[in-house]
Protein backbone atom coordinates (compact mmCIF):
# COMPACT_ATOMS: atom_id res chain seq x y z
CA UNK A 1 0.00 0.00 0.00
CA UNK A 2 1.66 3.44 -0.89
CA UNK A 3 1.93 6.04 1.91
CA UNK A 4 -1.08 8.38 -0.08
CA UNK A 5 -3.37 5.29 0.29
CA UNK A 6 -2.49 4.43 4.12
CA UNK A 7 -3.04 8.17 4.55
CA UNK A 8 -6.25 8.17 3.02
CA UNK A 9 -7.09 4.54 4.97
CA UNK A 10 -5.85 6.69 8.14
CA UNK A 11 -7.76 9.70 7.35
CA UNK A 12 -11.09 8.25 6.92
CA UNK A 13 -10.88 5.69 10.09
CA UNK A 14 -10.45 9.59 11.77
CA UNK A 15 -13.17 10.99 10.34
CA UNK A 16 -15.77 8.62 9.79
CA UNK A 17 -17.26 8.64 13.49
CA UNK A 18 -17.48 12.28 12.64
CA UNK A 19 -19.40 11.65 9.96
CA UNK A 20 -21.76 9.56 11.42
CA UNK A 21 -22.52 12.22 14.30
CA UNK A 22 -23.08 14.95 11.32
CA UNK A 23 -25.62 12.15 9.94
CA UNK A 24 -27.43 11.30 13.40
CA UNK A 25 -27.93 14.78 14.01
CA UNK A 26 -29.66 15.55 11.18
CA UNK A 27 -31.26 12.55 10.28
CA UNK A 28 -32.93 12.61 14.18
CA UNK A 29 -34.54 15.76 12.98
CA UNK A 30 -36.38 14.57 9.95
CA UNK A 31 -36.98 11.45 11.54
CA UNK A 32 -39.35 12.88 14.09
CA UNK A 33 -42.19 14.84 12.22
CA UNK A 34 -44.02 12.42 10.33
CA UNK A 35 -44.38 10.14 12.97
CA UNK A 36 -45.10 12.97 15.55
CA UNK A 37 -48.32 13.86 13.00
CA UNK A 38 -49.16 10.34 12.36
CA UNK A 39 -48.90 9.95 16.62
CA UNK A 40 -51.39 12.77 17.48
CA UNK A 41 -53.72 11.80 14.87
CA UNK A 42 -54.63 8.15 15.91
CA UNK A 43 -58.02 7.96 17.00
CA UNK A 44 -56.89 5.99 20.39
CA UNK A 45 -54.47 8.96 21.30
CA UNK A 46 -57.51 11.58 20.22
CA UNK A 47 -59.70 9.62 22.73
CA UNK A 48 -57.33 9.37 25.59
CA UNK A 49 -56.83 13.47 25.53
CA UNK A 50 -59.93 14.47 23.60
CA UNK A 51 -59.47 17.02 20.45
CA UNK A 52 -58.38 20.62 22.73
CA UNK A 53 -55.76 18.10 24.79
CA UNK A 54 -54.23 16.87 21.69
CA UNK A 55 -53.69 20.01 20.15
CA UNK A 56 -52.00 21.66 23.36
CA UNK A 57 -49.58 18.39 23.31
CA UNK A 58 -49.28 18.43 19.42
CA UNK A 59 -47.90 22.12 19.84
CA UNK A 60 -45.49 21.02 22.59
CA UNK A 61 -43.86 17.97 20.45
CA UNK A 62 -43.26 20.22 17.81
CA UNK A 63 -41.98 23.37 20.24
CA UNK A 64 -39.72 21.67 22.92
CA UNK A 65 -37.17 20.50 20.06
CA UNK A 66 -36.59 23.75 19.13
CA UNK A 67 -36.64 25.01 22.47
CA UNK A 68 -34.24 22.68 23.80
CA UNK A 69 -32.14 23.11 20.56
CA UNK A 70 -32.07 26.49 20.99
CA UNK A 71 -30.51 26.77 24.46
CA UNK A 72 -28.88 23.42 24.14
CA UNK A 73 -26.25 24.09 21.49
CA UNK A 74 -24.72 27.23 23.11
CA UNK A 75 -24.49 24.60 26.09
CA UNK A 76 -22.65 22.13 24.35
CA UNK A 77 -20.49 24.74 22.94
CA UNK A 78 -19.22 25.52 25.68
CA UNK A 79 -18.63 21.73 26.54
CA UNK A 80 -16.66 21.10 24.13
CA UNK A 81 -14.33 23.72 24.94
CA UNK A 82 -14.34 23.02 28.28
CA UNK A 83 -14.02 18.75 28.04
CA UNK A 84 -13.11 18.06 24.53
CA UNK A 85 -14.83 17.33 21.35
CA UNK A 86 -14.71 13.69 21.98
CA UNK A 87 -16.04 13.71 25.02
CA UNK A 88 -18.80 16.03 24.37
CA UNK A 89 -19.95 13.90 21.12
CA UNK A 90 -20.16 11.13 23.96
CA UNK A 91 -22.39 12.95 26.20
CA UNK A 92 -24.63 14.08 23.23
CA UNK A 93 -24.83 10.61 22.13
CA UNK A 94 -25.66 9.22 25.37
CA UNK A 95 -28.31 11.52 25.68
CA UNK A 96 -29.71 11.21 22.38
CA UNK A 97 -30.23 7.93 23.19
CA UNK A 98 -31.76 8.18 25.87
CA UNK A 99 -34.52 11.22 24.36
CA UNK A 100 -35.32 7.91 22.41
CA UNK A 101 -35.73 5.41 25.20
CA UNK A 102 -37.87 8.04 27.05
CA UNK A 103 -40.13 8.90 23.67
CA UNK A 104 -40.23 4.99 22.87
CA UNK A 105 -41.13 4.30 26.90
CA UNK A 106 -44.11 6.91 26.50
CA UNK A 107 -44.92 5.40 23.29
CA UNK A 108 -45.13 1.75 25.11
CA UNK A 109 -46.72 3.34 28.37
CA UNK A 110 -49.78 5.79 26.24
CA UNK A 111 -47.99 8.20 28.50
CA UNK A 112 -47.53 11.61 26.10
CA UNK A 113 -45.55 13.19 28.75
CA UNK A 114 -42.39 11.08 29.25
CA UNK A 115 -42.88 11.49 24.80
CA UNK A 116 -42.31 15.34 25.06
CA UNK A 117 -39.76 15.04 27.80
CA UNK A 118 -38.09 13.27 25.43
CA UNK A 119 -38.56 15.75 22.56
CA UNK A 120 -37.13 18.22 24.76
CA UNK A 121 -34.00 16.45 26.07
CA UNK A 122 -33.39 15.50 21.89
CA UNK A 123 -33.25 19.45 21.52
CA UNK A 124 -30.87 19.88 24.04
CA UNK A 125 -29.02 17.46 22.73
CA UNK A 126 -29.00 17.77 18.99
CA UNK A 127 -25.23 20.12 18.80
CA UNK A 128 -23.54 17.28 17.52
CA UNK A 129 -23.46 18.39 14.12
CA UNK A 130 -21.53 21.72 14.67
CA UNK A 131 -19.27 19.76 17.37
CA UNK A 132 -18.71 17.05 15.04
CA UNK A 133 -17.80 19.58 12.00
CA UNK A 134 -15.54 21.53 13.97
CA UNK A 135 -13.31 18.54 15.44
CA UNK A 136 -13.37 17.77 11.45
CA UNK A 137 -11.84 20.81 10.99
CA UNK A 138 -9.65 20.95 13.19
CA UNK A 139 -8.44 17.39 12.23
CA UNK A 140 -8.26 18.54 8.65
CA UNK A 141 -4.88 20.17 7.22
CA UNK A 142 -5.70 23.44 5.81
CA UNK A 143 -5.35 21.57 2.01
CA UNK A 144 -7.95 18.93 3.28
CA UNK A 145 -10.89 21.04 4.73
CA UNK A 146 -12.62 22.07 1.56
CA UNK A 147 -12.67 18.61 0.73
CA UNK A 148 -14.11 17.61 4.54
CA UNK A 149 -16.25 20.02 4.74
CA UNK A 150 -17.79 18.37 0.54
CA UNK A 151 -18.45 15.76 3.02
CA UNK A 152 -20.24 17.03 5.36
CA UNK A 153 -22.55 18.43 2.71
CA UNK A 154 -23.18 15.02 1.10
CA UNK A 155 -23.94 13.48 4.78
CA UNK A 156 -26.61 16.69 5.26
CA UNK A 157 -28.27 15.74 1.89
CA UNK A 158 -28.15 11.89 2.57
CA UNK A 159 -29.58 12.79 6.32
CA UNK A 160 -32.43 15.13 4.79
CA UNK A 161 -33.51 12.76 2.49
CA UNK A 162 -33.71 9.43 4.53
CA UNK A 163 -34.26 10.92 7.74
CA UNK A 164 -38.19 11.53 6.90
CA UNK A 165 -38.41 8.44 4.75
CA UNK A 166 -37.27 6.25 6.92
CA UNK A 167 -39.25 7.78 10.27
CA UNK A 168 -42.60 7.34 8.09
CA UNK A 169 -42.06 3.90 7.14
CA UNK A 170 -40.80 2.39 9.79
CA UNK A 171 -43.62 4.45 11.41
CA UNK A 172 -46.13 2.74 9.39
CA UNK A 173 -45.73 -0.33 10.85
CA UNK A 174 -45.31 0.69 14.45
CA UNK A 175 -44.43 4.03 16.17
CA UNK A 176 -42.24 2.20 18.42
CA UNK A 177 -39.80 0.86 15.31
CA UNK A 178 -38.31 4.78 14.29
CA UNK A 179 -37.28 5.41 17.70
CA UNK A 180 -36.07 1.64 18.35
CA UNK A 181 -33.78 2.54 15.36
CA UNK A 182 -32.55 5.92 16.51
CA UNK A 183 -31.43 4.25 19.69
CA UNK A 184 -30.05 1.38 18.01
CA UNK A 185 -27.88 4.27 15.85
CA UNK A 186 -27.20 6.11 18.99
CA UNK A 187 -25.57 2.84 20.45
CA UNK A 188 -23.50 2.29 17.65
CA UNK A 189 -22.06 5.86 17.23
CA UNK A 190 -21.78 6.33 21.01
CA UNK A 191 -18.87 3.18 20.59
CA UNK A 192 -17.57 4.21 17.41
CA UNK A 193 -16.46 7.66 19.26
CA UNK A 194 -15.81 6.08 21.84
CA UNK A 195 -13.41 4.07 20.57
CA UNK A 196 -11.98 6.35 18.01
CA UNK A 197 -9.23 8.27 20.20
CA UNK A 198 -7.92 10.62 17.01
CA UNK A 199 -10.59 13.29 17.73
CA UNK A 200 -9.40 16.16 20.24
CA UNK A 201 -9.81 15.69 23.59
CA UNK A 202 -8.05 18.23 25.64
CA UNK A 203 -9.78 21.12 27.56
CA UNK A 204 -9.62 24.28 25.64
CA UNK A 205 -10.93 26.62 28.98
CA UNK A 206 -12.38 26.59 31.97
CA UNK A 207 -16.25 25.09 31.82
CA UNK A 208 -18.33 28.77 31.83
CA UNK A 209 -22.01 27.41 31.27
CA UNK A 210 -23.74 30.46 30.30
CA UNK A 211 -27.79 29.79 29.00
CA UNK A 212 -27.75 33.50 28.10
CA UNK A 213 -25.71 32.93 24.97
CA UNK A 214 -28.49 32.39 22.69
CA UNK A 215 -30.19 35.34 23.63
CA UNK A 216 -27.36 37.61 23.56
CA UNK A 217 -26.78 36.61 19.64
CA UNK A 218 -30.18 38.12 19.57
CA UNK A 219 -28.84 41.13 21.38
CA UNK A 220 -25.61 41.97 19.50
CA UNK A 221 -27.44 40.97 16.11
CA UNK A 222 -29.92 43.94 16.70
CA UNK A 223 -27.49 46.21 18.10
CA UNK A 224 -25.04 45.97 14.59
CA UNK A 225 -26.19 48.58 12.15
CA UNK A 226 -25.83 46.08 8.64
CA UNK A 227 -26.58 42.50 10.48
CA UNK A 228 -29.61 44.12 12.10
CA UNK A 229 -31.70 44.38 9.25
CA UNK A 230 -30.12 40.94 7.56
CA UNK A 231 -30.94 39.23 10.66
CA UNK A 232 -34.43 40.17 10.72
CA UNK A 233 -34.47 38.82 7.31
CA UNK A 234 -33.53 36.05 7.92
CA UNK A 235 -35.73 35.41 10.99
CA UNK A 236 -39.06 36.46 9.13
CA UNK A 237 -37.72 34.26 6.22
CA UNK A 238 -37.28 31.29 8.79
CA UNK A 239 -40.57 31.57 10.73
CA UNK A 240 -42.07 31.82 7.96
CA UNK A 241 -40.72 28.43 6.09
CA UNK A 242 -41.40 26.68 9.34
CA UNK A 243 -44.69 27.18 9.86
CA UNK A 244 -45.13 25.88 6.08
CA UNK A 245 -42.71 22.74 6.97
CA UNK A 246 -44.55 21.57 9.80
CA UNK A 247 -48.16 22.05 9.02
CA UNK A 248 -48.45 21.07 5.78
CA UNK A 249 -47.63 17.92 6.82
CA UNK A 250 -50.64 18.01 8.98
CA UNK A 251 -52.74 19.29 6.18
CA UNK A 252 -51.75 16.00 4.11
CA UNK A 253 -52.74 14.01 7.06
CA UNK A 254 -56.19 15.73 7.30
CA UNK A 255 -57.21 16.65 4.43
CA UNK A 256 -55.61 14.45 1.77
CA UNK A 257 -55.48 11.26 4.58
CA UNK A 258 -51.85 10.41 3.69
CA UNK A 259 -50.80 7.49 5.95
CA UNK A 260 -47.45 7.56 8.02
CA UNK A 261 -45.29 5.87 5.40
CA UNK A 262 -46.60 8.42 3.22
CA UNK A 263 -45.74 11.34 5.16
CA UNK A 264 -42.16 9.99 5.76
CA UNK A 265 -42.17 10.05 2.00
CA UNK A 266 -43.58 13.65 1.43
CA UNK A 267 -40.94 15.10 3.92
CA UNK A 268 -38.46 13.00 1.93
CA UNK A 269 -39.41 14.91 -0.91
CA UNK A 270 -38.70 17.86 0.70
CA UNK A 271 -35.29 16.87 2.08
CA UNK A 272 -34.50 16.30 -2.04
CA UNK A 273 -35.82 19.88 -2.73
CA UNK A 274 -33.03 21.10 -0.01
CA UNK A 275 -30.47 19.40 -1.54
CA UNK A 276 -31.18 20.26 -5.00
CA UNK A 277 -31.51 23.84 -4.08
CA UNK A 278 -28.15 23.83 -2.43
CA UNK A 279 -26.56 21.59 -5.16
CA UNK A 280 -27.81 22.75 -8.34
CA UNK A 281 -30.32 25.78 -8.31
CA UNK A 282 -28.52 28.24 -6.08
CA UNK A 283 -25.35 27.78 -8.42
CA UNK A 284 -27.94 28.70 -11.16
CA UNK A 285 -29.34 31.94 -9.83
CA UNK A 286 -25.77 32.72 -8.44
CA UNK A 287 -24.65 32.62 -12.31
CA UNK A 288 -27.69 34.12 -13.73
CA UNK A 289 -27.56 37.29 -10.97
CA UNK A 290 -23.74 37.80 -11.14
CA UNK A 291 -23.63 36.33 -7.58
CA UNK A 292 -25.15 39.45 -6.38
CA UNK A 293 -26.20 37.62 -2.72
CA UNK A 294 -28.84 40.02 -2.05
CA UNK A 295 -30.36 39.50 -5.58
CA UNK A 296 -30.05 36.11 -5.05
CA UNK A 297 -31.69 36.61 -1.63
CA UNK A 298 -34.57 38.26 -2.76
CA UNK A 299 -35.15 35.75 -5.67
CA UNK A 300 -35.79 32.89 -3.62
CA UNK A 301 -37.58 34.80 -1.31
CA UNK A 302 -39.96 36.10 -3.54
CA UNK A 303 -39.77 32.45 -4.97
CA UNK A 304 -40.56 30.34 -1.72
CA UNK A 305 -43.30 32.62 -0.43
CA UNK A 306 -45.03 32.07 -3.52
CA UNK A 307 -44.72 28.50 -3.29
CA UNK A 308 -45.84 28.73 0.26
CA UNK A 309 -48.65 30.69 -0.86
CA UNK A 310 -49.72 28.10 -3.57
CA UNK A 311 -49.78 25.17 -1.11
CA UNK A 312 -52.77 27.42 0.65
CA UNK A 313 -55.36 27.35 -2.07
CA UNK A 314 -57.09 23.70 -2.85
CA UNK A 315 -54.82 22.07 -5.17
CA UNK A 316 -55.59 18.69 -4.44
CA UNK A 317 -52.83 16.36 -2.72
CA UNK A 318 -51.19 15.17 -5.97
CA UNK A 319 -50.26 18.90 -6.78
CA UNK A 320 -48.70 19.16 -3.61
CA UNK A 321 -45.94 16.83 -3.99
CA UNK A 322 -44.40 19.15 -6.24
CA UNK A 323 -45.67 22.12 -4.74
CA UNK A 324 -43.29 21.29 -1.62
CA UNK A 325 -40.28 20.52 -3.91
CA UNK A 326 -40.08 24.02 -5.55
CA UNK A 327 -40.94 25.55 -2.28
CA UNK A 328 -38.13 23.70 -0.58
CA UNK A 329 -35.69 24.01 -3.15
CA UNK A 330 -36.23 28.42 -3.18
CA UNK A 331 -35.75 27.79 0.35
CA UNK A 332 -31.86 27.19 -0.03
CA UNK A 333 -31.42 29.90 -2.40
CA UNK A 334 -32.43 32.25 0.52
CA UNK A 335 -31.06 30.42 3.16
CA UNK A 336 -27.23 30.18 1.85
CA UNK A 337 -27.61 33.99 0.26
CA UNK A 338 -28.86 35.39 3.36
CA UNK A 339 -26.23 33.68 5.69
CA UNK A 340 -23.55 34.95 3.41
CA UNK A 341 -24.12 38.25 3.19
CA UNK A 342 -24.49 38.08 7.34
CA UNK A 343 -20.99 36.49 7.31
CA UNK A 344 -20.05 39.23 4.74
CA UNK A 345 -20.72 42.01 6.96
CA UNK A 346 -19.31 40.53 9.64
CA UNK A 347 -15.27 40.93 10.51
CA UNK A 348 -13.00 38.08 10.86
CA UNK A 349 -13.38 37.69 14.77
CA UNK A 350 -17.22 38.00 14.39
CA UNK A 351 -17.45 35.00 12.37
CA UNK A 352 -18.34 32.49 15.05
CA UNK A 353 -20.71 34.71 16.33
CA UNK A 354 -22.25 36.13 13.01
CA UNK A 355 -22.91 31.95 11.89
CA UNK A 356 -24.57 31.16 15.45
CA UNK A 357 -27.62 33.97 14.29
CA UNK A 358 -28.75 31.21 11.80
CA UNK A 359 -28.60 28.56 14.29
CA UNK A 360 -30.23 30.71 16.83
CA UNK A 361 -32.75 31.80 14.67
CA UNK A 362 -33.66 28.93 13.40
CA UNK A 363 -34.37 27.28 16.75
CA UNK A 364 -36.61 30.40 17.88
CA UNK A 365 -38.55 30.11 14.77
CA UNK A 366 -39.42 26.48 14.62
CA UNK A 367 -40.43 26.71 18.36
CA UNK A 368 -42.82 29.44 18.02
CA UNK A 369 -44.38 27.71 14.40
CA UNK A 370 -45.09 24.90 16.85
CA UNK A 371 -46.92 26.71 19.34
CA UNK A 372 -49.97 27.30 16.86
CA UNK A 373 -50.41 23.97 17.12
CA UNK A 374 -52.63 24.75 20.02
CA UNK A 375 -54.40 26.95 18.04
CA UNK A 376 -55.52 24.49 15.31
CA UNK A 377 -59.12 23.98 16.59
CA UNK A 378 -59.53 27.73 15.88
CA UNK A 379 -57.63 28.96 12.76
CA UNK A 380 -57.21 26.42 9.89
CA UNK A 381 -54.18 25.12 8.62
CA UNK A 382 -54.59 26.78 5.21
CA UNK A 383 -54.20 29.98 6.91
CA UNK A 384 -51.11 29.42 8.64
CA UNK A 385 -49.71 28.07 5.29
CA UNK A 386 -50.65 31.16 3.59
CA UNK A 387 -49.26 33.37 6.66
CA UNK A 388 -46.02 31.40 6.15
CA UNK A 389 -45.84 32.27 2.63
CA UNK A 390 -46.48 35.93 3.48
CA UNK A 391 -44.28 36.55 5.95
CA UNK A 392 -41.18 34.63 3.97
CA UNK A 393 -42.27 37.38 1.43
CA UNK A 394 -42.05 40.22 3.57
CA UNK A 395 -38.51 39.07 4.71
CA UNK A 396 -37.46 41.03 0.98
CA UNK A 397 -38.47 43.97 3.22
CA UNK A 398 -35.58 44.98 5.85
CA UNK A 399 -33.26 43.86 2.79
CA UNK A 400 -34.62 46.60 0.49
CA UNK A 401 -33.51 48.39 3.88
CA UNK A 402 -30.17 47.04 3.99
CA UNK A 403 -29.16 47.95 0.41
CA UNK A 404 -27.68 51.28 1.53
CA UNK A 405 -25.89 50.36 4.62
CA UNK A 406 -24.42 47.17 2.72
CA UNK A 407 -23.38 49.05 0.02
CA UNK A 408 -21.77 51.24 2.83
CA UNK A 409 -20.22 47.88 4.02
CA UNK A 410 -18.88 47.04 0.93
CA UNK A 411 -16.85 50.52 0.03
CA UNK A 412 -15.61 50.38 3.87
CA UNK A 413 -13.77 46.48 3.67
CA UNK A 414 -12.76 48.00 -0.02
């Protein structure tokens, strides 16, 4: 074997369990919503808690994720810094793991409320993607990272894609079989870390646990005069896609009676509209707007909302399949031109910080789309699908306000 091939052999034994973190992470996400609609739907469940009951606890399994996310991944942030990569990806794992056994265990009992503690403890849990990607980094000589961080792209797409698809069908079944599985994954990459000793393990700093951290992104975002009005972009852009992500997956359950495996394989569809939008469109309408971000920016803003909007009106449920693919794809050409031009205004030592907004923001959005859960006995989903496409429109507002200040931006790093 020649040295390049025992260094490639060496290189992916390193990064691998890595790899499989960046997958669990993601893949856990998607793997939860169509069996989470499917769940609350069952006419047993409905009994149990009667129609009001199930909504209130329908809003919470879709809320406490993003809740827990949200404050979670600051957390394990700073554990990582403080303990190691390695170890951290072991604590995330073994709590992973153990959202699952508590969400399978309320699943076995009929008890709802060891399900949601689960849902929350998965949220504050699910920063082993960013952990995982930075220990890659880090492990990565400067001429290997573009080509690590190609990776970790490809595991996102395979993660989006499956994540859903596999959820509903296993789903179909029996609830009890997705989670079984997540566990069973959890397990396996808990002793693949474990027993891969390349990845960093020695304290950075002292352990400072501070649960303000998300909110002060919040903070400094609004008080910087360029990312201020980005930011809100972004966030209205955000709430507004997640409010179409998770209930028109309860709109094909109601109104167009899709089963679980189906709904695993509608979100699947949307996973492939994420990576197509990343892989192939946004290179398009980069090209075709002389990768002007903000052009780009407003394009798939005005784009997605539209699609959004079009999911509102009665198409019919074979319209929607596609319907959710364009909508998902003009999704990424927002989402990668707004977080650009945020990193773009930022300086080099506010590039940590300036990335964390989308993270943050993402969190706070999907946790207050879930909250209207509770509110489904009173406004129908159509509406909040056409509110969604709305307000991703209106997020072309603050950056028809940002066009002087980042022009401003621009002449001042020039």
């Amino acid at each position: 074997m020649t040295a390049t091939a025992l260094k490639e052999t060496a290189h992916w034994r390193t990064m691998l369990p890595l790899y499989g973190a960046v997958f669990i992470d993601l893949f856990s996400f998607g793997l939860m919503y169509p069996v989470i609609v499917a769940l609350f739907a069952q006419p047993s469940v409905v009994q149990a808690y009667g129609q009001e009951g199930i909504h209130i606890r329908l809003s919470l399994a879709f809320s406490l994720f993003p809740l827990g996310m949200f404050f979670g991944t600051a957390l394990l942030g700073d554990l990582s810094d403080a303990f190691g990569r390695r170890r951290t990806l072991l604590i995330c794992m073994a709590g992973l793991g153990a959202a699952y056994l508590l969400m399978l265990g309320g699943i076995q009992s009929g008890m709802l409320e060891l399900f949601l503690a689960g849902r929350l403890l998965s949220g504050l849990m699910a920063g082993t993607g960013p952990i995982a990607q930075a220990a890659m980094v880090e492990q990565a000589g400067a001429e290997d990272r573009g080509v690590a961080l190609s990776h970790v792209v490809l595991v996102n797409c395979v993660a989006l894609v499956s994540g859903p698809a596999v959820g509903g069908l296993l789903g179909h079944f029996d609830f009890r079989a997705p989670l079984g599985f997540a566990v069973l994954l959890c397990v396996i990459a808990l002793i693949w870390i474990g027993r891969s000793h390349a990845v960093e393990t020695k304290p950075r700093r002292k352990l400072a646990l501070g649960w303000q951290r998300p909110i002060q992104v919040f903070v400094a975002a609004w008080r910087h005069p360029v990312i201020r009005q980005l930011a809100s972009a972004f966030f209205l852009f955000q709430f507004g896609f997640a409010l179409y992500y998770v209930y028109i997956l309860v709109r094909m359950q109601g109104a167009y009676h899709l089963s679980t495996a189906e709904l695993g394989l509608f979100s699947a569809v949307l996973g492939i509209g994420f990576v197509l939008g990343s892989t192939v469109f946004y290179h398009w309408a980069a090209r075709l707007l002389d990768h002007v971000q903000r052009r780009v920016a407003m394009l798939g803003l005005g784009l997605c909302g539209g699609f959004i909007l079009l999911s509102a009106l009665p198409l019919g449920g074979l319209l929607q399949w596609p319907v959710a693919l364009l909508a998902a794809s003009s999704n990424l050409l927002a989402f990668v031109s707004l977080l650009a031009l945020i990193s773009a205004a930022a300086t080099d030592d506010e590039q940590g910080w300036a990335l964390g907004i989308g993270g943050a923001m993402t969190a706070a959005s999907f946790f207050l789309s879930g909250l209207f859960a509770s509110t489904l006995g009173i406004i129908p989903v159509p509406l909040l699908l056409a509110a969604g496409g709305l307000i991703v429109a209106t997020g072309m507002l603050p950056l028809l306000g940002a066009r002087p200040a980042l022009k401003a931006s621009q002449a001042s790093q020039h």
